[in-house]
PDB file of N, CA and C in Angstrom:
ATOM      1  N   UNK A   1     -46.671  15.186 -41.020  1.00  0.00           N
ATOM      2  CA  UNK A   1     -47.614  14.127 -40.753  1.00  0.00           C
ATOM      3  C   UNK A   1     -48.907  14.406 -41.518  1.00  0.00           C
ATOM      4  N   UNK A   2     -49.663  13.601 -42.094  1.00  0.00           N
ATOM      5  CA  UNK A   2     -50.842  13.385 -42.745  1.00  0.00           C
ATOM      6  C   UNK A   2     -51.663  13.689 -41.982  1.00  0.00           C
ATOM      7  N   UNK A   3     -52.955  14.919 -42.245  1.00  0.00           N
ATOM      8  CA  UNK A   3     -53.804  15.025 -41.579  1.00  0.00           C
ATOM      9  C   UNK A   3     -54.959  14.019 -42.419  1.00  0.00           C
ATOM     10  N   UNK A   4     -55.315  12.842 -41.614  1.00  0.00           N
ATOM     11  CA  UNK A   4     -56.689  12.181 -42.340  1.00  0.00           C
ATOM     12  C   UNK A   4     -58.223  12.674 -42.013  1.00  0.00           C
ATOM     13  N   UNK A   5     -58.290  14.341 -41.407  1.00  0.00           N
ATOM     14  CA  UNK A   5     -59.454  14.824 -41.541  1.00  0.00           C
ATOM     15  C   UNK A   5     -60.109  15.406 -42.165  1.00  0.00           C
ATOM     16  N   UNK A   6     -59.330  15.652 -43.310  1.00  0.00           N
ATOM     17  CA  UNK A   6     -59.601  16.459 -44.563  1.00  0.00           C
ATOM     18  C   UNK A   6     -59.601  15.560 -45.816  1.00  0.00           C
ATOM     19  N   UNK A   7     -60.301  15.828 -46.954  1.00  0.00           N
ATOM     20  CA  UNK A   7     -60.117  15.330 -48.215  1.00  0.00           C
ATOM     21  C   UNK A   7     -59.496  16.451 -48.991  1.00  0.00           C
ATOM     22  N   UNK A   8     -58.599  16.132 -49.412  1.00  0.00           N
ATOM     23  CA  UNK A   8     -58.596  17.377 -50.732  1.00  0.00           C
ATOM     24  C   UNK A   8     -58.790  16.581 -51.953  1.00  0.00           C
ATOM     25  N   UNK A   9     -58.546  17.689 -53.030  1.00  0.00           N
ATOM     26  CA  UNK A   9     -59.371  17.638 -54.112  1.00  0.00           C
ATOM     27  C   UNK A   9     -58.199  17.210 -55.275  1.00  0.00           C
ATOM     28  N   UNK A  10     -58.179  16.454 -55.862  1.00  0.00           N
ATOM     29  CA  UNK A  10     -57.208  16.384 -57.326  1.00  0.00           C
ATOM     30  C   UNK A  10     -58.350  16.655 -58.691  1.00  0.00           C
ATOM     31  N   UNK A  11     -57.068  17.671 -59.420  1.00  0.00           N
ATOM     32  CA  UNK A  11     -57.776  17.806 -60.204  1.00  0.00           C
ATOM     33  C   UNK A  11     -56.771  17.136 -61.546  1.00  0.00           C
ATOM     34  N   UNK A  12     -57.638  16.909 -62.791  1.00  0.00           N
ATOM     35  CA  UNK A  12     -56.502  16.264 -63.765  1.00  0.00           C
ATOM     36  C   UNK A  12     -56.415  17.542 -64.582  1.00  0.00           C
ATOM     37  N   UNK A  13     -55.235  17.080 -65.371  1.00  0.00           N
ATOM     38  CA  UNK A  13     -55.412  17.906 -66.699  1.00  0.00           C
ATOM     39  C   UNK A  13     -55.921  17.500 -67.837  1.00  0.00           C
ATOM     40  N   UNK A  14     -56.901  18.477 -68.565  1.00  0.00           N
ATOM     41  CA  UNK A  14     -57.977  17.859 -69.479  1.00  0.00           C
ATOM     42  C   UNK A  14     -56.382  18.161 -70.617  1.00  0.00           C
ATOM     43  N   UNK A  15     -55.300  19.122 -71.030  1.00  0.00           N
ATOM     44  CA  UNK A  15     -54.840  19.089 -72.225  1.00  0.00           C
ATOM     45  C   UNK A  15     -53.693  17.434 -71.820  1.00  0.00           C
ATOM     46  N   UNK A  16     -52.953  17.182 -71.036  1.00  0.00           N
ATOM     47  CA  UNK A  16     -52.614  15.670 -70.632  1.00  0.00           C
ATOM     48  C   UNK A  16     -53.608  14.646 -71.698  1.00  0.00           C
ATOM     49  N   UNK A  17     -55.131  15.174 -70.831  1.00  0.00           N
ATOM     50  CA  UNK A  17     -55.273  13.525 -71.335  1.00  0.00           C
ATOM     51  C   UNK A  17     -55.252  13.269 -72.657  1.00  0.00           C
ATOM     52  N   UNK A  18     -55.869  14.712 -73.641  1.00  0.00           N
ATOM     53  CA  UNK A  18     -56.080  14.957 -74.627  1.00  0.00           C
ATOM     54  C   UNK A  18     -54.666  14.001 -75.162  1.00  0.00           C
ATOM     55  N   UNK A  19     -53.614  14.718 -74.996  1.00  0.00           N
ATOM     56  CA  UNK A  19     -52.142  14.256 -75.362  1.00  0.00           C
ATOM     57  C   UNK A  19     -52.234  12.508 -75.129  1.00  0.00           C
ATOM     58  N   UNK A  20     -52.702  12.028 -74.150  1.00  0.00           N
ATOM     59  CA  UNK A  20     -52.473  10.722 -73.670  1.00  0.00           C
ATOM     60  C   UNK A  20     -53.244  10.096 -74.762  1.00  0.00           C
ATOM     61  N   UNK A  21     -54.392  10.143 -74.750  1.00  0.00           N
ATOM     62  CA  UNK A  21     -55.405  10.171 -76.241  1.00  0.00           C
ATOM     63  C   UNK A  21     -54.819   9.676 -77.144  1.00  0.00           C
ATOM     64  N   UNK A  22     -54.115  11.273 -77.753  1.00  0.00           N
ATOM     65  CA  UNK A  22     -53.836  10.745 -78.769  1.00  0.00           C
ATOM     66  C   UNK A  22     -52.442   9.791 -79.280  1.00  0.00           C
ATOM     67  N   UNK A  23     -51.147   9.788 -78.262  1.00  0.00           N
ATOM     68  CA  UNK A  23     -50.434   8.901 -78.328  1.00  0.00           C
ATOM     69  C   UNK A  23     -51.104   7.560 -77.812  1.00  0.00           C
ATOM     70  N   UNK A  24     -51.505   6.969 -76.787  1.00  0.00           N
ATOM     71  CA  UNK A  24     -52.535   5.458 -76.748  1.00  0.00           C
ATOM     72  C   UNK A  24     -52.855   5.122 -77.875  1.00  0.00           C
ATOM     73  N   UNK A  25     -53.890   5.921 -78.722  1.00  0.00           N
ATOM     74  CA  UNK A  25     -54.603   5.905 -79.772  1.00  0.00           C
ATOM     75  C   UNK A  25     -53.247   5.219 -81.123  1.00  0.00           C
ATOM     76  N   UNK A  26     -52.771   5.825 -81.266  1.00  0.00           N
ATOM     77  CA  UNK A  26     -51.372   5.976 -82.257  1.00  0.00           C
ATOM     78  C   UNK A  26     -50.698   4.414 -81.765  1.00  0.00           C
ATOM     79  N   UNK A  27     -50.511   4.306 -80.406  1.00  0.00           N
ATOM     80  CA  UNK A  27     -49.897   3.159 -80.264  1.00  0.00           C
ATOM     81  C   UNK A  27     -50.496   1.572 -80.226  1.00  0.00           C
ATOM     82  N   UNK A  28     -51.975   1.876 -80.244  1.00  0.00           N
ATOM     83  CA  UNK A  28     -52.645   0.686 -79.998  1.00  0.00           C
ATOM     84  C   UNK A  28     -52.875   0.275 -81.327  1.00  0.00           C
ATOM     85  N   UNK A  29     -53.182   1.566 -82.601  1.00  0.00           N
ATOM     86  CA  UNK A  29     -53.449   0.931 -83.426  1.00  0.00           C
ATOM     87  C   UNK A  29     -51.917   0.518 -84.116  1.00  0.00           C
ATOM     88  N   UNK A  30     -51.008   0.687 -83.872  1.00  0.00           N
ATOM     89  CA  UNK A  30     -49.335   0.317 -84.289  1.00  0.00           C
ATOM     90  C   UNK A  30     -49.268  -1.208 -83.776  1.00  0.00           C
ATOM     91  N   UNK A  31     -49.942  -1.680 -82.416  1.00  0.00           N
ATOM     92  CA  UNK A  31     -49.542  -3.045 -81.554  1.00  0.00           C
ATOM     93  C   UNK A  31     -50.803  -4.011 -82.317  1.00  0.00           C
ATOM     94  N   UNK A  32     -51.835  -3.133 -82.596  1.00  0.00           N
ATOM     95  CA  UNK A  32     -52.813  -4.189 -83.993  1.00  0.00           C
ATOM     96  C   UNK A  32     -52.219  -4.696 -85.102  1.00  0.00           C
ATOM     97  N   UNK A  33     -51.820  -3.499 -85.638  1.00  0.00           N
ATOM     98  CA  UNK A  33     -51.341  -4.310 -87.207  1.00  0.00           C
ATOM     99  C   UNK A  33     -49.850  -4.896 -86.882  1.00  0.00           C
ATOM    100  N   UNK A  34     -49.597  -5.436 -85.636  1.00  0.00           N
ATOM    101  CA  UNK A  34     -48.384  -5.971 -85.573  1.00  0.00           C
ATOM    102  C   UNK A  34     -49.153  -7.512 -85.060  1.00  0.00           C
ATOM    103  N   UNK A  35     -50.449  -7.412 -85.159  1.00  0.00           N
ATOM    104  CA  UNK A  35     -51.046  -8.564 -84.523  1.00  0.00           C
ATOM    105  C   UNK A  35     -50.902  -8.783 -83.209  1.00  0.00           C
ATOM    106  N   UNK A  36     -50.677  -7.970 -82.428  1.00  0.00           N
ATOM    107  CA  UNK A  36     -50.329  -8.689 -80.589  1.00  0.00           C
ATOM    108  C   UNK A  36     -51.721  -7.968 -80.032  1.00  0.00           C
ATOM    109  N   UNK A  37     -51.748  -8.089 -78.984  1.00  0.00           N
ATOM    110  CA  UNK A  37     -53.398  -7.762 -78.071  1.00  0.00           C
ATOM    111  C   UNK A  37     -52.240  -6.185 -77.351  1.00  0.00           C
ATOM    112  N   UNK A  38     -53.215  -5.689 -78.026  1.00  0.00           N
ATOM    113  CA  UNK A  38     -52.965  -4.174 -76.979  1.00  0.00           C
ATOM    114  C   UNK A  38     -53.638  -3.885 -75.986  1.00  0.00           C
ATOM    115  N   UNK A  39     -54.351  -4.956 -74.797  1.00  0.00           N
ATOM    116  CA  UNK A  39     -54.078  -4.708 -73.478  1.00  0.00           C
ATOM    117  C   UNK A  39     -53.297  -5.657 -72.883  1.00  0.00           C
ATOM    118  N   UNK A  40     -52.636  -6.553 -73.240  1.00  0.00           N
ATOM    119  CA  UNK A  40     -51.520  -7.397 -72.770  1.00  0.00           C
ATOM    120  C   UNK A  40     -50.209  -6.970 -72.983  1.00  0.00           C
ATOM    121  N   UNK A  41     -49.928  -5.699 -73.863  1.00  0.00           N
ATOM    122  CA  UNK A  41     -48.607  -5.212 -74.217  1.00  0.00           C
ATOM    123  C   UNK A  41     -48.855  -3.690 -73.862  1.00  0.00           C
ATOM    124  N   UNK A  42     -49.723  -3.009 -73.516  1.00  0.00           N
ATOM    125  CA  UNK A  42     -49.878  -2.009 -72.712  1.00  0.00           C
ATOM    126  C   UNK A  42     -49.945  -2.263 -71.411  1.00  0.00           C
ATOM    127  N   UNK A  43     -50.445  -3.177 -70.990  1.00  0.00           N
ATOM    128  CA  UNK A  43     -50.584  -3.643 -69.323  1.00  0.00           C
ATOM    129  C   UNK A  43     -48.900  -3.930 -69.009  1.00  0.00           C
ATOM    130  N   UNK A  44     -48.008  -5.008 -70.133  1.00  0.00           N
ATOM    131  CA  UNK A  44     -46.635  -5.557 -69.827  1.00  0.00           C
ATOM    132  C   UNK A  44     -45.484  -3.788 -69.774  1.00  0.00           C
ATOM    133  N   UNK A  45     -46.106  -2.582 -70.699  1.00  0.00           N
ATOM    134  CA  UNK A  45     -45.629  -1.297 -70.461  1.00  0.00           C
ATOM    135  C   UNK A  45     -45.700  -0.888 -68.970  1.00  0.00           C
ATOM    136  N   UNK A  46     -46.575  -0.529 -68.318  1.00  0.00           N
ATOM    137  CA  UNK A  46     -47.316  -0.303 -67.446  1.00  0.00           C
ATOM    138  C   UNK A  46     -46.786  -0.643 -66.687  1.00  0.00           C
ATOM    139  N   UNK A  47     -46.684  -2.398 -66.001  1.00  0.00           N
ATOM    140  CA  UNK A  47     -46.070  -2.482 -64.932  1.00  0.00           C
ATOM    141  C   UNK A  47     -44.587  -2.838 -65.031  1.00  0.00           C
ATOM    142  N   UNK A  48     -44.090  -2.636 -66.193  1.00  0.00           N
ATOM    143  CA  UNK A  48     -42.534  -3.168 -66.197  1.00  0.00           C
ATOM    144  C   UNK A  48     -42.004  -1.601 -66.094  1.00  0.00           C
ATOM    145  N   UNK A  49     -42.288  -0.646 -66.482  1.00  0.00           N
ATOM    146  CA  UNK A  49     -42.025   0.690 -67.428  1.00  0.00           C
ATOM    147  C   UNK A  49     -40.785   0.406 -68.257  1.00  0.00           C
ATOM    148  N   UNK A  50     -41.172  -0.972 -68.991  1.00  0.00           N
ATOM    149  CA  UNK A  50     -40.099  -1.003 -70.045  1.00  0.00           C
ATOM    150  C   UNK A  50     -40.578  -1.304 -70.999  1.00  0.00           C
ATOM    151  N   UNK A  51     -40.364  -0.146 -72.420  1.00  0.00           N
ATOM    152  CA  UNK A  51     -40.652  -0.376 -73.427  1.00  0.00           C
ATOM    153  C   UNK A  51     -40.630  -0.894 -74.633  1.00  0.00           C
ATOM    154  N   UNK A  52     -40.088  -2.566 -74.126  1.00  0.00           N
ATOM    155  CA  UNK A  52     -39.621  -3.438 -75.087  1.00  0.00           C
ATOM    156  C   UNK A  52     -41.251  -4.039 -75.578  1.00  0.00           C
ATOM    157  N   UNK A  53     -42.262  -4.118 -74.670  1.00  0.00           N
ATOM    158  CA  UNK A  53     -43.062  -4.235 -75.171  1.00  0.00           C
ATOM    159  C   UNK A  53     -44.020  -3.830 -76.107  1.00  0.00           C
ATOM    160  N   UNK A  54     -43.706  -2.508 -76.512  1.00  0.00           N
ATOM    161  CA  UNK A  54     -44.387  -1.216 -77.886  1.00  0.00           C
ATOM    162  C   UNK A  54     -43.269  -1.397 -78.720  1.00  0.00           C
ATOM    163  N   UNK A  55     -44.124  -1.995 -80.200  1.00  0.00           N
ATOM    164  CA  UNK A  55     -42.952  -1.932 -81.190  1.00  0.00           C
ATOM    165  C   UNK A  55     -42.867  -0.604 -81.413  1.00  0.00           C
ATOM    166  N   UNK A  56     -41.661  -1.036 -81.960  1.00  0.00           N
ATOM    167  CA  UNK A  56     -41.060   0.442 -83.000  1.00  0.00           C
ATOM    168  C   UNK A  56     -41.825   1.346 -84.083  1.00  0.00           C
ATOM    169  N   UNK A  57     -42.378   0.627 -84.511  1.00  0.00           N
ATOM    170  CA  UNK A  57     -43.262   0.832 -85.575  1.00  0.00           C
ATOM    171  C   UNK A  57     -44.245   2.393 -85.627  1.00  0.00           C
ATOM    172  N   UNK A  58     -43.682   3.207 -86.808  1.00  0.00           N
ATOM    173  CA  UNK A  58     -44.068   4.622 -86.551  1.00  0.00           C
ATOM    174  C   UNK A  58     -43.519   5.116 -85.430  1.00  0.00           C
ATOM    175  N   UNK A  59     -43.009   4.947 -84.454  1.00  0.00           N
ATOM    176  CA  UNK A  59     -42.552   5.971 -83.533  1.00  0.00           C
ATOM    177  C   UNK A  59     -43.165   5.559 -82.482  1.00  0.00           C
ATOM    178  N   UNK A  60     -43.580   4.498 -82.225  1.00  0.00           N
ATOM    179  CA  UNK A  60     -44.894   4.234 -81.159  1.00  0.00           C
ATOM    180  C   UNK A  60     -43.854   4.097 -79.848  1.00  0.00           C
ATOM    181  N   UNK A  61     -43.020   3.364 -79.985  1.00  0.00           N
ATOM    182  CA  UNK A  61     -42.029   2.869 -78.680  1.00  0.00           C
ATOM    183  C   UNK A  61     -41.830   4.457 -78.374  1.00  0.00           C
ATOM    184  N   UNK A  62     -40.900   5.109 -79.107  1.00  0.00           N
ATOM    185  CA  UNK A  62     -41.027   6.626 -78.894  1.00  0.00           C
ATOM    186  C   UNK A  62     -41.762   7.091 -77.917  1.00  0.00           C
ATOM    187  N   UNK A  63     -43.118   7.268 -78.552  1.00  0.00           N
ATOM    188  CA  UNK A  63     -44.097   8.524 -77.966  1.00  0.00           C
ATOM    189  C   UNK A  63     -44.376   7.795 -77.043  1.00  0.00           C
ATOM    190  N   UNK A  64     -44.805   6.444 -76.692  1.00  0.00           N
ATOM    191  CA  UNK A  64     -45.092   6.274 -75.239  1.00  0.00           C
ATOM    192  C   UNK A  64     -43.743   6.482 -73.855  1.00  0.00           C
ATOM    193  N   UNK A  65     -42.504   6.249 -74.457  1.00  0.00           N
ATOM    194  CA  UNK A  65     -41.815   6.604 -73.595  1.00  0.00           C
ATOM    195  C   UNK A  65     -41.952   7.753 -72.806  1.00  0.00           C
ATOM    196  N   UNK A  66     -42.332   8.850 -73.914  1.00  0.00           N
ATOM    197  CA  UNK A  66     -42.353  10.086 -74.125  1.00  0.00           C
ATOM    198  C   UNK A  66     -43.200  10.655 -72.809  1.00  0.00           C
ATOM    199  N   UNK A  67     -44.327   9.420 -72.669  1.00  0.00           N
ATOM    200  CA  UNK A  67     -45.366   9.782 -71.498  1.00  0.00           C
ATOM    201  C   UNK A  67     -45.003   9.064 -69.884  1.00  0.00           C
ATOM    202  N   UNK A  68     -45.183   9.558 -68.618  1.00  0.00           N
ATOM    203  CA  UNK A  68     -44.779   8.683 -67.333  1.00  0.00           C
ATOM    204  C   UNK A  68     -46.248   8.024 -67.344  1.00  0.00           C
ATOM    205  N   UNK A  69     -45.599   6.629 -66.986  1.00  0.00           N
ATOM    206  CA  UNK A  69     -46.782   5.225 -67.112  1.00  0.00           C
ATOM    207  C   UNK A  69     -47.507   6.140 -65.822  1.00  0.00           C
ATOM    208  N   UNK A  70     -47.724   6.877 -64.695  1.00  0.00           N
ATOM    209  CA  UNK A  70     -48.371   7.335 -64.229  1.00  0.00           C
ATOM    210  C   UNK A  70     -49.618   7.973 -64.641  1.00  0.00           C
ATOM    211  N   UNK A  71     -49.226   8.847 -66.040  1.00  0.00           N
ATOM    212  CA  UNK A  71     -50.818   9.323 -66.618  1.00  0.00           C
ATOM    213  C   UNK A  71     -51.445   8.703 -67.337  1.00  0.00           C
ATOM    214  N   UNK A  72     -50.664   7.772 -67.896  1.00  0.00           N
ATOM    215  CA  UNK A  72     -51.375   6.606 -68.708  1.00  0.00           C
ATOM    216  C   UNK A  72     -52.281   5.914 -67.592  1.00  0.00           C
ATOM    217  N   UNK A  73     -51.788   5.577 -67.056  1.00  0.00           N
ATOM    218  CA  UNK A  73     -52.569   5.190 -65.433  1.00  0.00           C
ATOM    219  C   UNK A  73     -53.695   5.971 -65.140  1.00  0.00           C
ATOM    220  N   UNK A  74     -53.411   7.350 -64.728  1.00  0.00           N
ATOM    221  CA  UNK A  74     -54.538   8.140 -64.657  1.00  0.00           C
ATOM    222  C   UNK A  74     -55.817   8.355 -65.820  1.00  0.00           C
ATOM    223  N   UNK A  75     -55.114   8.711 -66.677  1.00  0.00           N
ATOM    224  CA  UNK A  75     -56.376   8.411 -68.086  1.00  0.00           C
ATOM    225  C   UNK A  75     -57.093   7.266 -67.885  1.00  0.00           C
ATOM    226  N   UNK A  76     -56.555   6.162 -68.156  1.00  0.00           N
ATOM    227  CA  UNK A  76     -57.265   5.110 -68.086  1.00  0.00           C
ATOM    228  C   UNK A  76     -58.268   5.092 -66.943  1.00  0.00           C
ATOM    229  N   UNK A  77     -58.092   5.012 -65.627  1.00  0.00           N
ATOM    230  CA  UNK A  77     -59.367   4.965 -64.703  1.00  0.00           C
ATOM    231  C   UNK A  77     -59.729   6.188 -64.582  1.00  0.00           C
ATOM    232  N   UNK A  78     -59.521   7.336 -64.970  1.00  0.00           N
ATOM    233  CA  UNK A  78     -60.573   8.687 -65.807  1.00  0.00           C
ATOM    234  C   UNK A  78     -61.578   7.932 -65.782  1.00  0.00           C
ATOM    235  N   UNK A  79     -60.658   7.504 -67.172  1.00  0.00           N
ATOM    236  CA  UNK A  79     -62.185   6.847 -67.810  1.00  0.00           C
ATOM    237  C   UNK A  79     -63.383   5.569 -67.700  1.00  0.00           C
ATOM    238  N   UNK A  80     -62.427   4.883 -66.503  1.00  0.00           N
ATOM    239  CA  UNK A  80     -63.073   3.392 -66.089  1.00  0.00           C
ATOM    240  C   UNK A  80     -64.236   4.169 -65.701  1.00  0.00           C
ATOM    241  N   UNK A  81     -63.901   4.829 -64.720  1.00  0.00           N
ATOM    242  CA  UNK A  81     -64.696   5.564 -63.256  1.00  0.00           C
ATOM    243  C   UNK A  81     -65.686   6.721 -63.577  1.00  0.00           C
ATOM    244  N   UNK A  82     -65.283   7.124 -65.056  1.00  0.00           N
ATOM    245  CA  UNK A  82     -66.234   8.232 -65.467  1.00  0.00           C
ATOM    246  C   UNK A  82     -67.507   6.992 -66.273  1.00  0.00           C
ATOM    247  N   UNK A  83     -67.341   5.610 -66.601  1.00  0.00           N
ATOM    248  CA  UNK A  83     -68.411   5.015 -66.997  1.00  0.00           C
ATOM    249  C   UNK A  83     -69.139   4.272 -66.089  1.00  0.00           C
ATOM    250  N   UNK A  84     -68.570   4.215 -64.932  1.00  0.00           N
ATOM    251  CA  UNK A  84     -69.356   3.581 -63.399  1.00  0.00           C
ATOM    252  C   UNK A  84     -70.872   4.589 -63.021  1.00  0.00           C
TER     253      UNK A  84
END
């Protein structure tokens, strides 16, 4: 059973995000020069976890497979929440 009197603490991993970084990075600019909006085909990754939406292109479908849409998740509001 869940004790709700305590908080504990999560911590991330800084070499993860690094990694998350730099595959995002790799794949967003792959979903540009294919002309589509890379937060409408990262968001359609995300909640489908199917990667028909990342072209092929360079390896991009690849390496995001490569990652669980969970840390992609986590990176991202990292970073929402680290600019609040």
């Amino acid at each position: 059973m869940a004790n709700f009197d305590k908080t504990d603490i999560f911590k991330t991993d800084e070499y993860k995000q690094e990694y998350v970084k730099m595959v995002l990075t790799d794949v967003i600019n792959v979903i540009k020069e294919k002309n589509y909006d890379p937060i409408n085909q990262i968001m359609g990754y995300i909640k489908t976890n199917n990667p028909i939406y990342i072209p092929r292109d360079n390896g991009a479908r690849e390496k995001i497979s490569k990652i669980n849409t969970n840390e992609i998740l986590e990176y991202l509001l990292y970073f929402f929440i680290k600019e609040i």
